[in-house]
N, C-alpha and C. Protein backbone atom coordinates (compact mmCIF):
# COMPACT_ATOMS: atom_id res chain seq x y z
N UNK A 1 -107.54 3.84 -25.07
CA UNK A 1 -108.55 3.24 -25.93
C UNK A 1 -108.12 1.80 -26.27
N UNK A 2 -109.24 0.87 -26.05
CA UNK A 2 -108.81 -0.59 -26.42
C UNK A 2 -108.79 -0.74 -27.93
N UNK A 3 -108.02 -1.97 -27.96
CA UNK A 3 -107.56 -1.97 -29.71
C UNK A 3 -109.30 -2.90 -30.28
N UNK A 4 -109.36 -2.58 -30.96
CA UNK A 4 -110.59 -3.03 -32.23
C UNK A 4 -110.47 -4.91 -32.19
N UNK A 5 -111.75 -5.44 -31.90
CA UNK A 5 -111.60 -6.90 -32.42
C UNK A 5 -111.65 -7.60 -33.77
N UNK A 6 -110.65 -8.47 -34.54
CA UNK A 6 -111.17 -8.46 -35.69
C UNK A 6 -111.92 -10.10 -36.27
N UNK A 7 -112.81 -9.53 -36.42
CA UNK A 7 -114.14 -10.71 -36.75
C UNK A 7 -113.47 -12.19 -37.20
N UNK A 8 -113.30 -13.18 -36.37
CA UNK A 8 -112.62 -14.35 -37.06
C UNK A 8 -113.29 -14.49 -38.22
N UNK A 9 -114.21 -15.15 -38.24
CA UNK A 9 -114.46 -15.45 -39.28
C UNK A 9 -114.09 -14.68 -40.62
N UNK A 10 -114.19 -13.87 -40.89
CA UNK A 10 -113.45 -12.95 -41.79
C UNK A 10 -111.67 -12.87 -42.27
N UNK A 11 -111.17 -13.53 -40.97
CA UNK A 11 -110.13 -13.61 -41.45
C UNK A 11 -109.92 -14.76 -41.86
N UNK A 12 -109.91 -15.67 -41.67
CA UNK A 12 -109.81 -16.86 -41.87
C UNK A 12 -110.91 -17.51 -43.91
N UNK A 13 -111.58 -16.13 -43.89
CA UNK A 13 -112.07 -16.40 -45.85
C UNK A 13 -112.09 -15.28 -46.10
N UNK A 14 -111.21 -13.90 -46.03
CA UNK A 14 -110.75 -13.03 -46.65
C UNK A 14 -109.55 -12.65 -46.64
N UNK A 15 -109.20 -11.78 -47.37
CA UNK A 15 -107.56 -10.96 -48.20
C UNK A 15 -107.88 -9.60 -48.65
N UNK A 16 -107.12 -9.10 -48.23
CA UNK A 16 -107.13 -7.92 -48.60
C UNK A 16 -105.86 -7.65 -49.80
N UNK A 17 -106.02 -7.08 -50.96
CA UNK A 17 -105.27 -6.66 -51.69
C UNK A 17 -104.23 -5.40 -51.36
N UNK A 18 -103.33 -4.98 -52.40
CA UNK A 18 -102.85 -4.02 -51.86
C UNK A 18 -103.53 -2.83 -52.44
N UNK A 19 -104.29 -2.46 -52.90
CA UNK A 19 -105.06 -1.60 -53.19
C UNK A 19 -106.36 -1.86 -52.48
N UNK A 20 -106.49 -2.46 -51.55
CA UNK A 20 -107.74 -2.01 -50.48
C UNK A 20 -109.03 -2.82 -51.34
N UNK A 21 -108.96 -3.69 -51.98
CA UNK A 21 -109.74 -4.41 -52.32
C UNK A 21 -109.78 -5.52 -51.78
N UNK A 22 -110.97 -6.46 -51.00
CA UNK A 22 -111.47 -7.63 -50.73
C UNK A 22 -111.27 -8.64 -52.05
N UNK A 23 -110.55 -9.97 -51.30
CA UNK A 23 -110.38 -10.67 -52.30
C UNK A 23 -110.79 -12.05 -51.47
N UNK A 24 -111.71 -13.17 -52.14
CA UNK A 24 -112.70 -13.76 -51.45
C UNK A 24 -112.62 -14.94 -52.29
N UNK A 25 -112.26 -16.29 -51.98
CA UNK A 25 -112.98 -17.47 -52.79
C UNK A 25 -114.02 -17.69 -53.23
N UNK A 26 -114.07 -18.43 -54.66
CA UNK A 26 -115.25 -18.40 -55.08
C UNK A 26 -116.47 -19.03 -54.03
N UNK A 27 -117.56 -19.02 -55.10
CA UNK A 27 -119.06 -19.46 -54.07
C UNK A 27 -119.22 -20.44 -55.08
N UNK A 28 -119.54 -21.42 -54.77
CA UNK A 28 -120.81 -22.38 -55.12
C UNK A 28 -119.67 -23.74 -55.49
N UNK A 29 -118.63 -23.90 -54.71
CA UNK A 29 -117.62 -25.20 -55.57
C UNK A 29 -117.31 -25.90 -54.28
N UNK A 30 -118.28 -25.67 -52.94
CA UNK A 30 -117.99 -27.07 -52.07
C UNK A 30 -118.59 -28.74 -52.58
N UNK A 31 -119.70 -28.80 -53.33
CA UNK A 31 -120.27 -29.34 -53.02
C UNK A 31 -121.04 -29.61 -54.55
N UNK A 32 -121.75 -30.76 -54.89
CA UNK A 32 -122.61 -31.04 -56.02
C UNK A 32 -121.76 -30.14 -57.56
N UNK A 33 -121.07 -30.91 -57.89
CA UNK A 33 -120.13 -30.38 -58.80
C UNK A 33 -120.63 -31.10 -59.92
N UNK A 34 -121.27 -32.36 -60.03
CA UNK A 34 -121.51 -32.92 -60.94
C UNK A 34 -123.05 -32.01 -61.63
N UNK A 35 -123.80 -31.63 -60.95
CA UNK A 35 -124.83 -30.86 -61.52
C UNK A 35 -124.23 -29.48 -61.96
N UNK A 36 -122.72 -28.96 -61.81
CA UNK A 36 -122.56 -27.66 -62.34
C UNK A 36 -121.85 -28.29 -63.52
N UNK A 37 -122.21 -27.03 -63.95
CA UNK A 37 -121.64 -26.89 -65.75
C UNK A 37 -120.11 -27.27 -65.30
N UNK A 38 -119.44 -27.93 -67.02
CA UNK A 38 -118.15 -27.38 -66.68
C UNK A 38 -117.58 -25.85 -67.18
N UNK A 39 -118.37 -25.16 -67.65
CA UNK A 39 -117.85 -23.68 -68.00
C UNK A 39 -118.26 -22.87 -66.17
N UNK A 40 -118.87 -23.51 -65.56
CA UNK A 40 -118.78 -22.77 -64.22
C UNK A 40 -118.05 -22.89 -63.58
N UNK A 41 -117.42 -24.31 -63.48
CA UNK A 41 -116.56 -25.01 -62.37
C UNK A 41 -115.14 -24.63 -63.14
N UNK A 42 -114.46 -24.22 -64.41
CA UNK A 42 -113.93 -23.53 -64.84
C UNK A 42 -113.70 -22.32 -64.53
N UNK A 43 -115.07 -21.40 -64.40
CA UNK A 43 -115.16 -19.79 -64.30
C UNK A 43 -114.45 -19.52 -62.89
N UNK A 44 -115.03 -20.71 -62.00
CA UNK A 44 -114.60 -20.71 -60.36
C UNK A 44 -113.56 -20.72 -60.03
N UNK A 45 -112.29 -20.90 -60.55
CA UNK A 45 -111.24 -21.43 -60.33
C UNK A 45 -110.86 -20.13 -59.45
N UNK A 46 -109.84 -20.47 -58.66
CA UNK A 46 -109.05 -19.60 -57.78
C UNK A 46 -109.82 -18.25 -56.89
N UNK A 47 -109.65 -17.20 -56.71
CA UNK A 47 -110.38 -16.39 -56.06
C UNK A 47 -111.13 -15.24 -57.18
N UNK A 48 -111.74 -14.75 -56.06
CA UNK A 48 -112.38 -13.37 -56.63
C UNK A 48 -112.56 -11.87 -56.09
N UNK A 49 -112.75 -10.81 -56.76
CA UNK A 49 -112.44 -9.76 -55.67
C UNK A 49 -114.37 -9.26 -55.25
N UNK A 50 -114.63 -9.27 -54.36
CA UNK A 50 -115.90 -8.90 -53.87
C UNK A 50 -116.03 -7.59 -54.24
N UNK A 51 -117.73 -7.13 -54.97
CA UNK A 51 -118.10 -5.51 -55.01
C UNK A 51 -117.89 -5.27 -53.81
N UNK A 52 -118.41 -3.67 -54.28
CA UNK A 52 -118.02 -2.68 -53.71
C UNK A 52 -118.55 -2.41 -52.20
N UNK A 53 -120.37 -2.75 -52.42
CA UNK A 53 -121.16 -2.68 -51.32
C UNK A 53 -120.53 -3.95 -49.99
N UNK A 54 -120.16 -5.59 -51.06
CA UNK A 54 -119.81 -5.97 -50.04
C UNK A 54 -118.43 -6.03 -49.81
N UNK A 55 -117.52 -5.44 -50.11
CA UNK A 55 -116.24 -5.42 -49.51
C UNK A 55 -116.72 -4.02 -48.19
N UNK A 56 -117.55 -3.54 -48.44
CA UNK A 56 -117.49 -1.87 -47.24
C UNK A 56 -117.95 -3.06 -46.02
N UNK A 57 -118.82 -3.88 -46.29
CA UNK A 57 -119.11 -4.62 -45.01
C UNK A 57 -118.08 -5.15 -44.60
N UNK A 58 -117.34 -6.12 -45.42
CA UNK A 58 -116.69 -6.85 -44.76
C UNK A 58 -115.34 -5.63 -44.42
N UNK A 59 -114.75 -4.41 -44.97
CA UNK A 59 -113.85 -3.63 -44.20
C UNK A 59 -114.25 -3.30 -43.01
N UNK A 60 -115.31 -3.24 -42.51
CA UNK A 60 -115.82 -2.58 -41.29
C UNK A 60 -115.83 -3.57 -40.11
N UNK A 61 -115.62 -5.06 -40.52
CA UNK A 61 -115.25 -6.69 -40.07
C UNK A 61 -113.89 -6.62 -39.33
N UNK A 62 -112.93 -5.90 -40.09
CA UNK A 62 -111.71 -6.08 -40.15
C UNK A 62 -111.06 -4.80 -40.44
N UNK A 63 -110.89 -4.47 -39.06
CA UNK A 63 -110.56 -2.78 -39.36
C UNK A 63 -108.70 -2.31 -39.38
N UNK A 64 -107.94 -3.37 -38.99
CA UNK A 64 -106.73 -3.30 -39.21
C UNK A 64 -106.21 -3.49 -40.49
N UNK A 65 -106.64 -4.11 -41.09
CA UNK A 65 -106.70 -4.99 -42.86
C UNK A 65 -106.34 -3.42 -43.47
N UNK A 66 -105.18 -3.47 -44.36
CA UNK A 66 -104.57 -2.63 -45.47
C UNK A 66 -105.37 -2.36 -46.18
C-alpha cells in the first residue's frame, strides 16, 4: 500500500497540538489594519485553535499529523 499524500498547503498554515487539536493563525491581519479596530488587531495576536467541524477537514488533509 502506497503511503498517503499530505496536502501542502496545509502544512505549511497548520499545527497540530499535542492533544490532536488544529492550531491555525489568525484571519483577517494581512492586510487593511488601519480600518480594524485596535481591540481586534489585539484579539489577533499569535495563533488560534480551529473548531471542531473545521479541524475534522483539515485532519483528513493531513493524515500523518499527531
Amino acid at each position: 500500500m502506497p503511503k498517503m499524500k499530505t496536502k501542502s498547503s496545509c502544512k505549511k498554515r497548520f499545527k497540530m497540538t499535542a492533544t490532536g487539536k488544529v492550531k491555525a493563525g489568525q484571519a483577517g491581519k494581512r492586510h487593511g489594519m488601519i480600518k480594524r479596530t485596535t481591540k481586534f488587531i489585539r484579539d489577533a495576536r499569535g495563533t488560534t485553535l480551529l473548531s471542531a467541524p473545521d479541524a475534522k477537514i483539515i485532519k483528513g488533509m493531513m493524515p500523518y499529523a499527531r
